[in-house]
Structure formats: C-alpha cells, structure tokens
N, C-alpha and C. Protein backbone atom coordinates (compact mmCIF):
# COMPACT_ATOMS: atom_id res chain seq x y z
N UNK A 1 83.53 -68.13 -34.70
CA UNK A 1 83.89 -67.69 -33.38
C UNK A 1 85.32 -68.05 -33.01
N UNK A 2 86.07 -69.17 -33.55
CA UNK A 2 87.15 -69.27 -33.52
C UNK A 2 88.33 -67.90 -33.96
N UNK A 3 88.30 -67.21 -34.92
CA UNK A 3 88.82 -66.23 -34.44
C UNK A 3 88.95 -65.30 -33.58
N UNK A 4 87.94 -65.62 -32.73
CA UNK A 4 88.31 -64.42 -31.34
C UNK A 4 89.36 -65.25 -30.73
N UNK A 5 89.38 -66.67 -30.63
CA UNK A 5 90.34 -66.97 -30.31
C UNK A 5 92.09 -66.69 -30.24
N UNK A 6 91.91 -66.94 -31.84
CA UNK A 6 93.25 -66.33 -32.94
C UNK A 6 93.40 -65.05 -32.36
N UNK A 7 92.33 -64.14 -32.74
CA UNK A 7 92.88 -62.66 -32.07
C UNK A 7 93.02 -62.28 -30.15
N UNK A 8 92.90 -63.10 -29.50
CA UNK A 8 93.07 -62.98 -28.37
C UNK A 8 94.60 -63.44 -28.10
N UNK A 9 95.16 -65.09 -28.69
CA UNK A 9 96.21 -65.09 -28.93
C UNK A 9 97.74 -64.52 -29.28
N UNK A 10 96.98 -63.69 -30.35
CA UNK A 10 97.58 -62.53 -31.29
C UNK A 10 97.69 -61.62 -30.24
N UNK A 11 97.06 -60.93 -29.63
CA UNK A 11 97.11 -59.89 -28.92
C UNK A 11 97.77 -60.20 -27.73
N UNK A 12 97.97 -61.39 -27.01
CA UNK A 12 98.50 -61.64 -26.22
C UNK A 12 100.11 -61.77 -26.36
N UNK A 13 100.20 -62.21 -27.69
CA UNK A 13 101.66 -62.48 -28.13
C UNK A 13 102.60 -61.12 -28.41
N UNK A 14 101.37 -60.19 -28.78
CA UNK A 14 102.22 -58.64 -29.11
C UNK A 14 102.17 -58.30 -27.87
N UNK A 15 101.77 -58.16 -26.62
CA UNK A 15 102.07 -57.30 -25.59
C UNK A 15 102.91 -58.47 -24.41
N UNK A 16 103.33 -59.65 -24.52
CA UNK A 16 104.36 -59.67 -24.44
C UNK A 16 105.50 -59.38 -25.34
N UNK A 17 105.58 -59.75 -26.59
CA UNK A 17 106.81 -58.77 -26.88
C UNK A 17 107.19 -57.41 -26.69
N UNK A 18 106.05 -56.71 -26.83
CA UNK A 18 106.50 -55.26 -26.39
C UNK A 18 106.99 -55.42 -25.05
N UNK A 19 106.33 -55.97 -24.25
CA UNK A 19 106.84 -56.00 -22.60
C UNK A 19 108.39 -56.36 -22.47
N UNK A 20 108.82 -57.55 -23.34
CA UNK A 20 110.13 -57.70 -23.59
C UNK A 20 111.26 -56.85 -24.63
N UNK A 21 110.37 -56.06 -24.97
CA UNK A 21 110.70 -54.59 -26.04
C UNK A 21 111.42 -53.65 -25.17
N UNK A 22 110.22 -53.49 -24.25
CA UNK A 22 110.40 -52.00 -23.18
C UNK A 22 112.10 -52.87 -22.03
N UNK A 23 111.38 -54.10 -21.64
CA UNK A 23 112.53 -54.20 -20.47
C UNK A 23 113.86 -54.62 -21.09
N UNK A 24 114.09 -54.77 -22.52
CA UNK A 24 115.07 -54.68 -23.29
C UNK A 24 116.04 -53.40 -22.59
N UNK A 25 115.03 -52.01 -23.45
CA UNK A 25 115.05 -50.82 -23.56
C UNK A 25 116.03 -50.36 -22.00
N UNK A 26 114.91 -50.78 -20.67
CA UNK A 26 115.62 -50.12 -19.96
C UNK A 26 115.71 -51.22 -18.90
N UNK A 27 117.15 -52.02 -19.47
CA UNK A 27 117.40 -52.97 -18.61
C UNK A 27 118.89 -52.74 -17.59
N UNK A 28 119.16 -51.08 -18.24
CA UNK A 28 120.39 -50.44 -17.79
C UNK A 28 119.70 -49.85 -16.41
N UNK A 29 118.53 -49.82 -15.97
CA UNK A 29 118.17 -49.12 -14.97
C UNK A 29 118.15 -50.26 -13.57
N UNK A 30 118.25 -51.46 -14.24
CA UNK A 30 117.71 -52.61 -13.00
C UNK A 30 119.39 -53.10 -12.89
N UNK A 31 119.15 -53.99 -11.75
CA UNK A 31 120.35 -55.45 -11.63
C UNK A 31 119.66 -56.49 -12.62
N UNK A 32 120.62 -57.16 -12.92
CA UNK A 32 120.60 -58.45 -13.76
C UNK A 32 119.54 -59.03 -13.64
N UNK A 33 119.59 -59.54 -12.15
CA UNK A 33 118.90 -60.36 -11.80
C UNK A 33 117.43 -60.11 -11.68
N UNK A 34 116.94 -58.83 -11.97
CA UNK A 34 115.93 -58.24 -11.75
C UNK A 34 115.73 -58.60 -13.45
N UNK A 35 116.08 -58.04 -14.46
CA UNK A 35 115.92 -58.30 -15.73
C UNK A 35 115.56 -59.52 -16.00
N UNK A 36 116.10 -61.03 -15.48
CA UNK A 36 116.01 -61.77 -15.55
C UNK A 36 114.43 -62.15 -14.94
N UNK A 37 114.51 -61.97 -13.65
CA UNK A 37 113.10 -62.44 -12.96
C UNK A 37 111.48 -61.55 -14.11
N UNK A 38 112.24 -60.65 -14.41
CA UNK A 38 111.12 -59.84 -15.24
C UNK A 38 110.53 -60.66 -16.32
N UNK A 39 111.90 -60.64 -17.22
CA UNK A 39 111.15 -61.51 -18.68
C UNK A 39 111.29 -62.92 -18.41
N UNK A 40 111.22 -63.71 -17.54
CA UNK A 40 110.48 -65.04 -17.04
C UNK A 40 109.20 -64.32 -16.81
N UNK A 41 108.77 -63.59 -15.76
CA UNK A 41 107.57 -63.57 -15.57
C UNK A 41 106.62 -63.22 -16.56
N UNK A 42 107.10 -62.48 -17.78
CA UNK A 42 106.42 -61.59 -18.85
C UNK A 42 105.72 -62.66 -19.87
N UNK A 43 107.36 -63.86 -20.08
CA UNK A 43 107.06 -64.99 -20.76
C UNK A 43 106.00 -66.26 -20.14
N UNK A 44 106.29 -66.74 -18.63
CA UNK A 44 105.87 -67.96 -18.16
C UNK A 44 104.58 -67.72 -17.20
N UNK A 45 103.70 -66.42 -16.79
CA UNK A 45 102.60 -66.10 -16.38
C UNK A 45 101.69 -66.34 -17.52
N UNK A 46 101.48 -65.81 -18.78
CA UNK A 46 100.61 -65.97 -19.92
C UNK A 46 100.74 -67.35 -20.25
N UNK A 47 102.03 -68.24 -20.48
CA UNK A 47 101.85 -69.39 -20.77
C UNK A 47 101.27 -70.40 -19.35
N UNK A 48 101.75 -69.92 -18.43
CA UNK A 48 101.19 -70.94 -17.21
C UNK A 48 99.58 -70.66 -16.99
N UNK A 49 99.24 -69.46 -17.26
CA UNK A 49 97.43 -68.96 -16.99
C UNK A 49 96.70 -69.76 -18.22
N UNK A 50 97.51 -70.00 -19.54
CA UNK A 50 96.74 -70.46 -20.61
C UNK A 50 96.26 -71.87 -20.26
N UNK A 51 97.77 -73.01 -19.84
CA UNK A 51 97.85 -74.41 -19.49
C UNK A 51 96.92 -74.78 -18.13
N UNK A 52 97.09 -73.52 -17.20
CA UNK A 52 95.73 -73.80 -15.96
C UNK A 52 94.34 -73.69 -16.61
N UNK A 53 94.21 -72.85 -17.46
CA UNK A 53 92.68 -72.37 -17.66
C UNK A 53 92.32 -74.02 -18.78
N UNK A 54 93.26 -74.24 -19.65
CA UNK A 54 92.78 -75.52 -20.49
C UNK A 54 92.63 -76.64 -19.70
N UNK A 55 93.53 -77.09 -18.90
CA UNK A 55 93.46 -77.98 -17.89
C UNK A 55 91.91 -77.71 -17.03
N UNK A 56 91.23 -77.18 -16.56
CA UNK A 56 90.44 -76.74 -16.17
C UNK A 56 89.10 -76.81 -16.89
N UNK A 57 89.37 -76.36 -17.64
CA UNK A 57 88.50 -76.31 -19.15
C UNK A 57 88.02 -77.79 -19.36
N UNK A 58 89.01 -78.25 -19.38
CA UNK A 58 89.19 -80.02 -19.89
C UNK A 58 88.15 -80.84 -19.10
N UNK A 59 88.06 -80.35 -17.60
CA UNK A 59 87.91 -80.80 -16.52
C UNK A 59 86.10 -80.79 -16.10
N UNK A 60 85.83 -79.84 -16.67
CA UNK A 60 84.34 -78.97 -16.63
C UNK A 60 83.82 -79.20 -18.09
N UNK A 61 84.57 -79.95 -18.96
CA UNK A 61 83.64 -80.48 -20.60
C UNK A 61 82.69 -81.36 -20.36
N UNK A 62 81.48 -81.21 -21.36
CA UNK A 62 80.76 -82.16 -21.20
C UNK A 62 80.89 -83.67 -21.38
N UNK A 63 82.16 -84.10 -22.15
CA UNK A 63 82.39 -85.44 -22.33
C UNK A 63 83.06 -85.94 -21.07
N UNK A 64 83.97 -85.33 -20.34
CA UNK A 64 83.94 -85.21 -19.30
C UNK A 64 83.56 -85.65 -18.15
N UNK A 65 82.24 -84.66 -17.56
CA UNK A 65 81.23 -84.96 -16.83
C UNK A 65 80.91 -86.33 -17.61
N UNK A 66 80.10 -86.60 -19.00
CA UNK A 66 79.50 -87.77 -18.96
C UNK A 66 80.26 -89.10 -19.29
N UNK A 67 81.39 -88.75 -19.13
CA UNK A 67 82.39 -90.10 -18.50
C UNK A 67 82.47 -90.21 -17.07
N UNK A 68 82.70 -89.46 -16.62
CA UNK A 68 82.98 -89.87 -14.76
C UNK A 68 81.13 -89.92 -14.77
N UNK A 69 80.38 -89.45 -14.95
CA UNK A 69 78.79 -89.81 -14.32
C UNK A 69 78.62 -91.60 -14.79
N UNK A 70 79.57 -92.01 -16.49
CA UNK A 70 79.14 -93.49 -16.47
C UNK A 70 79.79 -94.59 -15.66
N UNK A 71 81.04 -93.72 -15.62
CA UNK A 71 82.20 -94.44 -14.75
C UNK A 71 81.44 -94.50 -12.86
N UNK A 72 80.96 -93.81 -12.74
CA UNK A 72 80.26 -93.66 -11.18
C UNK A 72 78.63 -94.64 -11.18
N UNK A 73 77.80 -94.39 -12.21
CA UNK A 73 76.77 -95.39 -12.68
C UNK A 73 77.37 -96.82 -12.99
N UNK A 74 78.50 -97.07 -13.65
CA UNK A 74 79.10 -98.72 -13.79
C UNK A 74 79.67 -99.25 -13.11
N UNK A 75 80.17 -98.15 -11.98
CA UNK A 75 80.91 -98.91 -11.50
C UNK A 75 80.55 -100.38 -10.25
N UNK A 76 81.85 -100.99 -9.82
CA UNK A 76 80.89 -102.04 -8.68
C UNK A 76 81.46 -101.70 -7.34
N UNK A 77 82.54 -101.31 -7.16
CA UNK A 77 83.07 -100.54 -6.09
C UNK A 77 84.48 -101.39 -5.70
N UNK A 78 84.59 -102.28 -7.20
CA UNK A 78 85.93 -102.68 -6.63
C UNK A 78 87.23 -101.25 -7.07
N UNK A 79 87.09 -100.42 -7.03
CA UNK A 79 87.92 -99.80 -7.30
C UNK A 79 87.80 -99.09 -9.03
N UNK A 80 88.31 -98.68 -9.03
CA UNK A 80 88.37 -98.07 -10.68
C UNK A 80 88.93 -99.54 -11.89
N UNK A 81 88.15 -99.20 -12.72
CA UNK A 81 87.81 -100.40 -13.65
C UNK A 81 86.85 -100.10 -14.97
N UNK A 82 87.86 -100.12 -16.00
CA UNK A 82 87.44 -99.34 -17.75
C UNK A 82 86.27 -99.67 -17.93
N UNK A 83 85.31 -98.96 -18.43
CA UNK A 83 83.66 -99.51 -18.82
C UNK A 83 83.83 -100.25 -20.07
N UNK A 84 84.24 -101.44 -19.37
CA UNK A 84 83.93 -102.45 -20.77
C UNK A 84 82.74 -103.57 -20.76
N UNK A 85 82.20 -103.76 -21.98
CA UNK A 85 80.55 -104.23 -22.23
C UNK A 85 80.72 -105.37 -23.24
N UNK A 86 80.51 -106.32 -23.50
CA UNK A 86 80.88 -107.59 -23.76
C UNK A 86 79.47 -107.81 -24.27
C-alpha cells in the first residue's frame, strides 16, 4: 500500500511542474509580481498542505493517544513530569 503513496507524490510533483511549465510559458501576459506570487503559491500550498496534514496525522496516532492517556493516568498534578518507574 505504500505505493499509493509514491504515486500520489509522483503525481503531485508532475502537476506542479507543469503548473510552473505553463506560468513559465505565459509569464509575458502578467506583471512580475504576479509571476512571482504564482509560482510561490504553486510550490509552497502542496508543501505547506503535506507538513499540516503530517503534523496532524502525528497528532491523531495511536502511540500518541496512548502516551498522553498514560501521561494523564500517571500523572500527580504537579504539572507535567516524564513517566519514569523505578
């Protein structure tokens, strides 16, 4: 199942380049500054949606959850304090 991964990747990586293909192409039609704001967004939306969704991801794992559930079961309420067992 890990390659759907790979190919979701893959596919993500070719249609930004084409996107930076095309606004190559017709970058004689915009201002600069418009070209510019474009391929930031083309490049740093796919990478910023990937780093939110893993972050997130991270957040909702089961090791996760069953760390903060032991950390909330051990704790004594002086504050946050490593589950260490002696």
């Amino acid at each position: 199942m890990i390659w759907i991964a790979g190919a979701g990747s893959l596919l993500l990586l070719a249609l930004v380049v084409v996107g930076l293909v095309d606004l190559y192409r017709h970058r004689h039609t915009m201002e600069t500054w418009q070209v510019v704001v474009w391929a930031l967004a083309l490049i740093l939306v796919p990478v910023g949606g990937l780093i939110i969704y893993l972050v997130w991801r991270l957040s909702r794992s089961e090791t996760m959850q069953d760390a903060r559930a032991y950390q909330e079961e051990h704790s004594s309420g002086r504050g946050p304090v490593p589950p260490v067992e002696l």
